[in-house]
PDB file of N, CA and C in Angstrom:
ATOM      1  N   UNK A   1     106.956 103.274  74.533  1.00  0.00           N
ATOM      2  CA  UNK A   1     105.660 102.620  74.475  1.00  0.00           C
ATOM      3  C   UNK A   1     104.574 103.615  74.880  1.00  0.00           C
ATOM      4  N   UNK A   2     103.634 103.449  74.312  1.00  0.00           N
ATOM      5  CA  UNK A   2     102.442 104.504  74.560  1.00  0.00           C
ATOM      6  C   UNK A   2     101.262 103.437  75.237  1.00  0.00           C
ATOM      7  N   UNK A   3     101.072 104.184  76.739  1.00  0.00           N
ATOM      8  CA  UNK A   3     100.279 103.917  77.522  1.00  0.00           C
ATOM      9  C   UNK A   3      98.839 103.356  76.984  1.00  0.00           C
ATOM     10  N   UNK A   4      98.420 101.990  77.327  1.00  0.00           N
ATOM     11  CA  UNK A   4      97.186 101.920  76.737  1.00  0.00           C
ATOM     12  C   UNK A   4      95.529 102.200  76.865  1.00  0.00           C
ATOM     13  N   UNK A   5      95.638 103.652  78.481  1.00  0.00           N
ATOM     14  CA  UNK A   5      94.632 104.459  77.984  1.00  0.00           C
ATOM     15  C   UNK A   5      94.274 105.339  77.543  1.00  0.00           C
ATOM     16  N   UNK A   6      95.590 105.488  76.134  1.00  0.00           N
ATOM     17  CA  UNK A   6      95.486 106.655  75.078  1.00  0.00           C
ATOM     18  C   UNK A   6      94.936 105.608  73.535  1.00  0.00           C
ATOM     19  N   UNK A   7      94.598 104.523  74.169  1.00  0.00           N
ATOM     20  CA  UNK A   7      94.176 104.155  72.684  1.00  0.00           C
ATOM     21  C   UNK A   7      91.952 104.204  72.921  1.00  0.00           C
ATOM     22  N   UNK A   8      91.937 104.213  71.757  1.00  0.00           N
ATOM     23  CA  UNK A   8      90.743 104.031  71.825  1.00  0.00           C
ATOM     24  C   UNK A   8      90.300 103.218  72.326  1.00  0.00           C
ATOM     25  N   UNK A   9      88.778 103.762  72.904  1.00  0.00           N
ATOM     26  CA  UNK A   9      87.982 102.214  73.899  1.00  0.00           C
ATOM     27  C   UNK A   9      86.846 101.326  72.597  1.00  0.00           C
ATOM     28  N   UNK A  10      86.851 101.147  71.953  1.00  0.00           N
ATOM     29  CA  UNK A  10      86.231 100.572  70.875  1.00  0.00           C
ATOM     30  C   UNK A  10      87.136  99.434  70.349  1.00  0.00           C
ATOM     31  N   UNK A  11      87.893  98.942  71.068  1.00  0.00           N
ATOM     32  CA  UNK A  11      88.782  97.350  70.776  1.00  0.00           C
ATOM     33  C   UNK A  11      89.291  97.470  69.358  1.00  0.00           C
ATOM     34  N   UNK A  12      89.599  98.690  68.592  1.00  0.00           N
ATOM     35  CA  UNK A  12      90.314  98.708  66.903  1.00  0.00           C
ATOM     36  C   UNK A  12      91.672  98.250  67.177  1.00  0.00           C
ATOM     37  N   UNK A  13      92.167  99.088  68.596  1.00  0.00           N
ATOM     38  CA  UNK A  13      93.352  99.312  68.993  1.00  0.00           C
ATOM     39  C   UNK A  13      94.190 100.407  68.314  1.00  0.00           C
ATOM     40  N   UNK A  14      93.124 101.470  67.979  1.00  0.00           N
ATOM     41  CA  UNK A  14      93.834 102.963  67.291  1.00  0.00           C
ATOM     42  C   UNK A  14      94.238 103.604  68.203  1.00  0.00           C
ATOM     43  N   UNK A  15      95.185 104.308  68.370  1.00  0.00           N
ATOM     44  CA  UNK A  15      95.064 105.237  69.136  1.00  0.00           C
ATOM     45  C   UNK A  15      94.976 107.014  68.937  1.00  0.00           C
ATOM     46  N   UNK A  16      94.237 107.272  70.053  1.00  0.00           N
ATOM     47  CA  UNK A  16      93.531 109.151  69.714  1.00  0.00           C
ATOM     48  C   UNK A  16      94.214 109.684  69.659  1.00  0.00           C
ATOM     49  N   UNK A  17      94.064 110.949  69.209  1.00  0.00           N
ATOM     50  CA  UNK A  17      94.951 112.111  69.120  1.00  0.00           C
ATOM     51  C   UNK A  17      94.693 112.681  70.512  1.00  0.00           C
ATOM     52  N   UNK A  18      96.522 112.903  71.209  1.00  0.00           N
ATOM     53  CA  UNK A  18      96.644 112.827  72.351  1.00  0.00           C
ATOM     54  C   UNK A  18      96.447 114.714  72.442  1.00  0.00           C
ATOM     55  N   UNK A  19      96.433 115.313  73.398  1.00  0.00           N
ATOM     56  CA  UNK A  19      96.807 116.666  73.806  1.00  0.00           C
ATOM     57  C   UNK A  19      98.244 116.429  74.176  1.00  0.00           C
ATOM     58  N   UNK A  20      98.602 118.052  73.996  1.00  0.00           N
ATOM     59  CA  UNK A  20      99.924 118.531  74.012  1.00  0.00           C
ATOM     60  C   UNK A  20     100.351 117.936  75.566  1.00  0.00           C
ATOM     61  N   UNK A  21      99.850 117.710  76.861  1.00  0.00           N
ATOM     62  CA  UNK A  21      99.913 117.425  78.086  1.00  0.00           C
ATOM     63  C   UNK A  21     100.038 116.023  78.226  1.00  0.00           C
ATOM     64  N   UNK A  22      99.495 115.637  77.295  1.00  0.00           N
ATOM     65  CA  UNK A  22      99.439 113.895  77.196  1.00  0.00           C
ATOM     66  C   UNK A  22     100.906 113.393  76.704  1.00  0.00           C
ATOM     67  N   UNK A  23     100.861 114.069  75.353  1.00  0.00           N
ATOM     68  CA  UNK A  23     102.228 113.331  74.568  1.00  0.00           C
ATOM     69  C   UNK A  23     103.518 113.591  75.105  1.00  0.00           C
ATOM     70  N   UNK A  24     103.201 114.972  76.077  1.00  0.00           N
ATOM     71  CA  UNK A  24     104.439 115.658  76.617  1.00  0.00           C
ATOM     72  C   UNK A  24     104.643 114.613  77.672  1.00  0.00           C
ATOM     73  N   UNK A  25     103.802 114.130  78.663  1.00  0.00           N
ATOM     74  CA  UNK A  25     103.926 113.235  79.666  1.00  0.00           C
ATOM     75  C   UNK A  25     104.206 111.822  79.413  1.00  0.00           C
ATOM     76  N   UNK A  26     104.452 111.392  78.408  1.00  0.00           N
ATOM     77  CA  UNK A  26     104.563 110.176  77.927  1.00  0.00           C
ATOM     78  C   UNK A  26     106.367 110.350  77.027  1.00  0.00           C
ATOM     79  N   UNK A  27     106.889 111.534  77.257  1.00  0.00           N
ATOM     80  CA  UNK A  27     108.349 111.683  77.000  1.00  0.00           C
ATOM     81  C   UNK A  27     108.545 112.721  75.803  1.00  0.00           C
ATOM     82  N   UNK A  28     107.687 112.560  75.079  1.00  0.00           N
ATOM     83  CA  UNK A  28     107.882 113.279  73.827  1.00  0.00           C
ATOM     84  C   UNK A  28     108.487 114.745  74.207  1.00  0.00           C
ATOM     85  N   UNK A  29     109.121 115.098  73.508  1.00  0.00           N
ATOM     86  CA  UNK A  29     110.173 116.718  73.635  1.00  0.00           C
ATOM     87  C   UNK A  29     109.982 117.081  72.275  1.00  0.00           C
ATOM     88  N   UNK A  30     109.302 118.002  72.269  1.00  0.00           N
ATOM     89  CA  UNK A  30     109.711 119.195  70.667  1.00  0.00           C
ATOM     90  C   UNK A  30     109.299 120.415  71.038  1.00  0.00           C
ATOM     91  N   UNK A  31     109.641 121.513  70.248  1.00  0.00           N
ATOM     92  CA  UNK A  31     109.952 123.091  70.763  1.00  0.00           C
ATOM     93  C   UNK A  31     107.965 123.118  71.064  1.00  0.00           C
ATOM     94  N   UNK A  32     107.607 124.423  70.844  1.00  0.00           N
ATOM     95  CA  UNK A  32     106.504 125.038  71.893  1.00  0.00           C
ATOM     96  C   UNK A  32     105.533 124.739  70.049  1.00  0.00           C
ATOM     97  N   UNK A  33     104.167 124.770  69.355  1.00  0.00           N
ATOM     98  CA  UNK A  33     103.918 124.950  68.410  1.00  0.00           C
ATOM     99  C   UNK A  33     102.751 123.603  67.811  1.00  0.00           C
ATOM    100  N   UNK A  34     103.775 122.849  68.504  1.00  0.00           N
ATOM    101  CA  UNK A  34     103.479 121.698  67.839  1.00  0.00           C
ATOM    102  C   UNK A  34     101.617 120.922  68.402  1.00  0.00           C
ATOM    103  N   UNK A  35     101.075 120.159  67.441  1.00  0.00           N
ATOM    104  CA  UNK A  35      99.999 119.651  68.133  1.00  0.00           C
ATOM    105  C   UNK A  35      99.960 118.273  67.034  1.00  0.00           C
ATOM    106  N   UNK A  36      99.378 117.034  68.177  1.00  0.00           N
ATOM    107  CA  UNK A  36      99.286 115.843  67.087  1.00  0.00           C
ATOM    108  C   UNK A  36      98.326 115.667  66.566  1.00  0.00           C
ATOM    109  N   UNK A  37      98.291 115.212  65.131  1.00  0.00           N
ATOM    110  CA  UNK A  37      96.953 115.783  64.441  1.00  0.00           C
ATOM    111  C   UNK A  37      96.393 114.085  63.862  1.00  0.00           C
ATOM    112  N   UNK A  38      97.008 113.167  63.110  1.00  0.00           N
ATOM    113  CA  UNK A  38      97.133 111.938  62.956  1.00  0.00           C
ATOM    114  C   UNK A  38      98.034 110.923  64.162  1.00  0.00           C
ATOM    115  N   UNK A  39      97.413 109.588  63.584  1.00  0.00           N
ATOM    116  CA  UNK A  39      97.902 107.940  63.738  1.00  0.00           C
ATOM    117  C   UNK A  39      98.451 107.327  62.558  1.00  0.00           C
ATOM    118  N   UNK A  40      99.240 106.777  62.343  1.00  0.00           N
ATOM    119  CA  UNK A  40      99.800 106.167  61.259  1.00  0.00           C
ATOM    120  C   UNK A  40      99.114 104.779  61.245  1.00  0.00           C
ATOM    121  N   UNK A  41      97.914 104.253  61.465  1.00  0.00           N
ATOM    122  CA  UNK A  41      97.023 103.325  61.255  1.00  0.00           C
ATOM    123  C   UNK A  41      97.802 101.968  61.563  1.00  0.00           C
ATOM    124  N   UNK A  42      98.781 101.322  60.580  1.00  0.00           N
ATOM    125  CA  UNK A  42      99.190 100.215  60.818  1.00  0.00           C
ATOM    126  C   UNK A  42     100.262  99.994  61.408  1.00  0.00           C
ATOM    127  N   UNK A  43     100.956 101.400  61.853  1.00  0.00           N
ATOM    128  CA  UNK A  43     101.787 101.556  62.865  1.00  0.00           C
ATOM    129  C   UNK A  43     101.602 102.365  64.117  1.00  0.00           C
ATOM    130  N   UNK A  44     100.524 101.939  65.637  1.00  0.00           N
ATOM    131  CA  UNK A  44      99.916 103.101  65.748  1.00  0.00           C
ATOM    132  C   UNK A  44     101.021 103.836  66.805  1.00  0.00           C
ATOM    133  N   UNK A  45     102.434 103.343  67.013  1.00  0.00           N
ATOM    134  CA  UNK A  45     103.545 103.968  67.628  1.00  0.00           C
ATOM    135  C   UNK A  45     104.356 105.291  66.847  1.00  0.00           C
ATOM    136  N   UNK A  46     103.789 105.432  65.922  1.00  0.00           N
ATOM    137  CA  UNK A  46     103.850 106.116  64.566  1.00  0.00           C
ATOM    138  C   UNK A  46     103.013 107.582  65.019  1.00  0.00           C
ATOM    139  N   UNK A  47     103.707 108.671  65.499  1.00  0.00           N
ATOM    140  CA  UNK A  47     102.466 109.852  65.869  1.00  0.00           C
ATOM    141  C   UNK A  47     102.936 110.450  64.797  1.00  0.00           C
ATOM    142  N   UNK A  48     101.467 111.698  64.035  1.00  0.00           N
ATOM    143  CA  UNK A  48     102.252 112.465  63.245  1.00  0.00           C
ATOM    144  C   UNK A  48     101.875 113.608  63.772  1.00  0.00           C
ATOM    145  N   UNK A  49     103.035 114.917  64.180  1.00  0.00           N
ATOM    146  CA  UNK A  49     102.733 116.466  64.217  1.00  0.00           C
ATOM    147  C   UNK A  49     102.723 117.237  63.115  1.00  0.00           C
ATOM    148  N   UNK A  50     101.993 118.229  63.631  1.00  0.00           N
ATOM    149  CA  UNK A  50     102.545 119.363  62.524  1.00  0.00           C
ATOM    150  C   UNK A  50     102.402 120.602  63.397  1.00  0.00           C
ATOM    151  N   UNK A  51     102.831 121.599  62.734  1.00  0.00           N
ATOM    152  CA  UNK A  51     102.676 122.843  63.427  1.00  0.00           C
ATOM    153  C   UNK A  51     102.207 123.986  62.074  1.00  0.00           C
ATOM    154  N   UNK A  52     101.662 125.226  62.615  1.00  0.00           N
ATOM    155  CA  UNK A  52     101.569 126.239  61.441  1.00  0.00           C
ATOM    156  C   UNK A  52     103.190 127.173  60.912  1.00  0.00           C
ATOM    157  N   UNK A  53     103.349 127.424  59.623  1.00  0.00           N
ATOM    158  CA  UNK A  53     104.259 127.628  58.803  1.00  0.00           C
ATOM    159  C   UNK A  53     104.813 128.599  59.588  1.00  0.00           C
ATOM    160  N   UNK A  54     103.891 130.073  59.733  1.00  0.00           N
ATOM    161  CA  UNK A  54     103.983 131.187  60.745  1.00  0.00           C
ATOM    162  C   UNK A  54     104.285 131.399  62.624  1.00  0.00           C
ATOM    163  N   UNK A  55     104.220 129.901  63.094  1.00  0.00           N
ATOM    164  CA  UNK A  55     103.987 130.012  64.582  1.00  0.00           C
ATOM    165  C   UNK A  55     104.853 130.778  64.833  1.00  0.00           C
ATOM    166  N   UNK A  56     105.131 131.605  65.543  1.00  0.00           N
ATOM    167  CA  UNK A  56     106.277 132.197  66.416  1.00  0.00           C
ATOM    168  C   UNK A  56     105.903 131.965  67.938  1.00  0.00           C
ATOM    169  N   UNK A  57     107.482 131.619  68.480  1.00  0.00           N
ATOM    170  CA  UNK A  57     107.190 131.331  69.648  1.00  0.00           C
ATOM    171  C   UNK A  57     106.816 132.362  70.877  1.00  0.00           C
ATOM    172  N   UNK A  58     106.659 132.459  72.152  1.00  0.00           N
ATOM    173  CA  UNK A  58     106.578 132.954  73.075  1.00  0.00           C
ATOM    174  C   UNK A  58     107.569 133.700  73.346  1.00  0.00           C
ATOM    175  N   UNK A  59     108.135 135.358  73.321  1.00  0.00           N
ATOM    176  CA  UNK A  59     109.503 135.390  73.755  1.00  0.00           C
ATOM    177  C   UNK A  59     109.731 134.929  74.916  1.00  0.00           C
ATOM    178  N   UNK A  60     111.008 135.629  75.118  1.00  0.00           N
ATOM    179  CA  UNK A  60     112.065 134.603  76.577  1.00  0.00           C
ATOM    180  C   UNK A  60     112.394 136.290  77.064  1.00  0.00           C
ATOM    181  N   UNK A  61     112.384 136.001  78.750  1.00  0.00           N
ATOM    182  CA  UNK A  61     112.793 137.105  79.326  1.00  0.00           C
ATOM    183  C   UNK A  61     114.293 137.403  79.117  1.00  0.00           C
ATOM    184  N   UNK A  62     113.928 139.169  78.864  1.00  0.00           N
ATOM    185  CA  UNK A  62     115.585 139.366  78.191  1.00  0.00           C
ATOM    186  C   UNK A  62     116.618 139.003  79.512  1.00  0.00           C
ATOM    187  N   UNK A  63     117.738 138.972  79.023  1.00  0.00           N
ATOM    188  CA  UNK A  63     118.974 139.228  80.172  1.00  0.00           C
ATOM    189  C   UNK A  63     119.499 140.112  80.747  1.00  0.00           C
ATOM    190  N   UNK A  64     118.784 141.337  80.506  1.00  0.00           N
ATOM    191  CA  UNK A  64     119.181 142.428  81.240  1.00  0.00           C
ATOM    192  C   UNK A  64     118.303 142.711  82.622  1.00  0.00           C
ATOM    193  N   UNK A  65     116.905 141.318  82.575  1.00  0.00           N
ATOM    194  CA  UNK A  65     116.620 141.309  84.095  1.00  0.00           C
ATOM    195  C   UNK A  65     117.447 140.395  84.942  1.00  0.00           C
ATOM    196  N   UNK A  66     117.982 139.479  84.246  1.00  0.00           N
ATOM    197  CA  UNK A  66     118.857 138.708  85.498  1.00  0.00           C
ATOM    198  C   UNK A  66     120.092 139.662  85.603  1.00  0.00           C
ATOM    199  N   UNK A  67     120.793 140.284  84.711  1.00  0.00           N
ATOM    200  CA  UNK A  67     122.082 141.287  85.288  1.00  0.00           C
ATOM    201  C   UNK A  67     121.850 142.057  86.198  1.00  0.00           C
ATOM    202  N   UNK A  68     120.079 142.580  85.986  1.00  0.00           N
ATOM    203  CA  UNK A  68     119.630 143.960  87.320  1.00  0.00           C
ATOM    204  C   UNK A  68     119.739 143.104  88.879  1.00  0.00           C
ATOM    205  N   UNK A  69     119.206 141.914  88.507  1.00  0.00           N
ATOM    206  CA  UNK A  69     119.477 141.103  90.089  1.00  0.00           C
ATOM    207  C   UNK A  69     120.450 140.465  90.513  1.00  0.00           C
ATOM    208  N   UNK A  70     121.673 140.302  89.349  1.00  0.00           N
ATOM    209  CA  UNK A  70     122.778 140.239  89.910  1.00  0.00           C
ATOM    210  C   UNK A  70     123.526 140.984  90.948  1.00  0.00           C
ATOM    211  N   UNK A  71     124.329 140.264  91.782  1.00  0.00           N
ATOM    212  CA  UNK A  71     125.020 141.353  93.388  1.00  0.00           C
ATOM    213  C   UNK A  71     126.392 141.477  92.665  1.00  0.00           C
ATOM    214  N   UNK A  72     126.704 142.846  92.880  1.00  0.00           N
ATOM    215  CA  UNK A  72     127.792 142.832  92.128  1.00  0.00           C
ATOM    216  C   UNK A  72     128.710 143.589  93.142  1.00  0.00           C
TER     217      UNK A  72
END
């Protein structure tokens, strides 16, 4: 269920396009990229994302720093 002070205050009962902090806090999980851009109008539990074709993500620290701090 999506909290109802992410819907609009104008009584339509739409709800806004949330930020990445919002939708994330309300459970939603998908990789790093993504942003919600639409409402599916007559379904407004209905979010739609998209992301760009090109995103690449953030790398990840290699593993040869956790082996250096391994006690061996």
């Amino acid at each position: 269920m999506v909290p109802k002070e992410y819907f609009n205050q104008d009584d339509t009962g739409t709800l806004r396009l949330l930020t990445e902090q919002e939708w994330r806090g309300i459970g939603i999980t998908q990789s790093l990229g993504w942003e919600h851009y639409e409402v599916h109008a007559p379904e407004p539990h209905v979010l739609l994302f998209r992301r760009a074709k090109d995103f690449v993500p953030p790398a990840q620290p290699t593993a040869r720093f956790k082996d250096a701090t391994r006690r061996k």
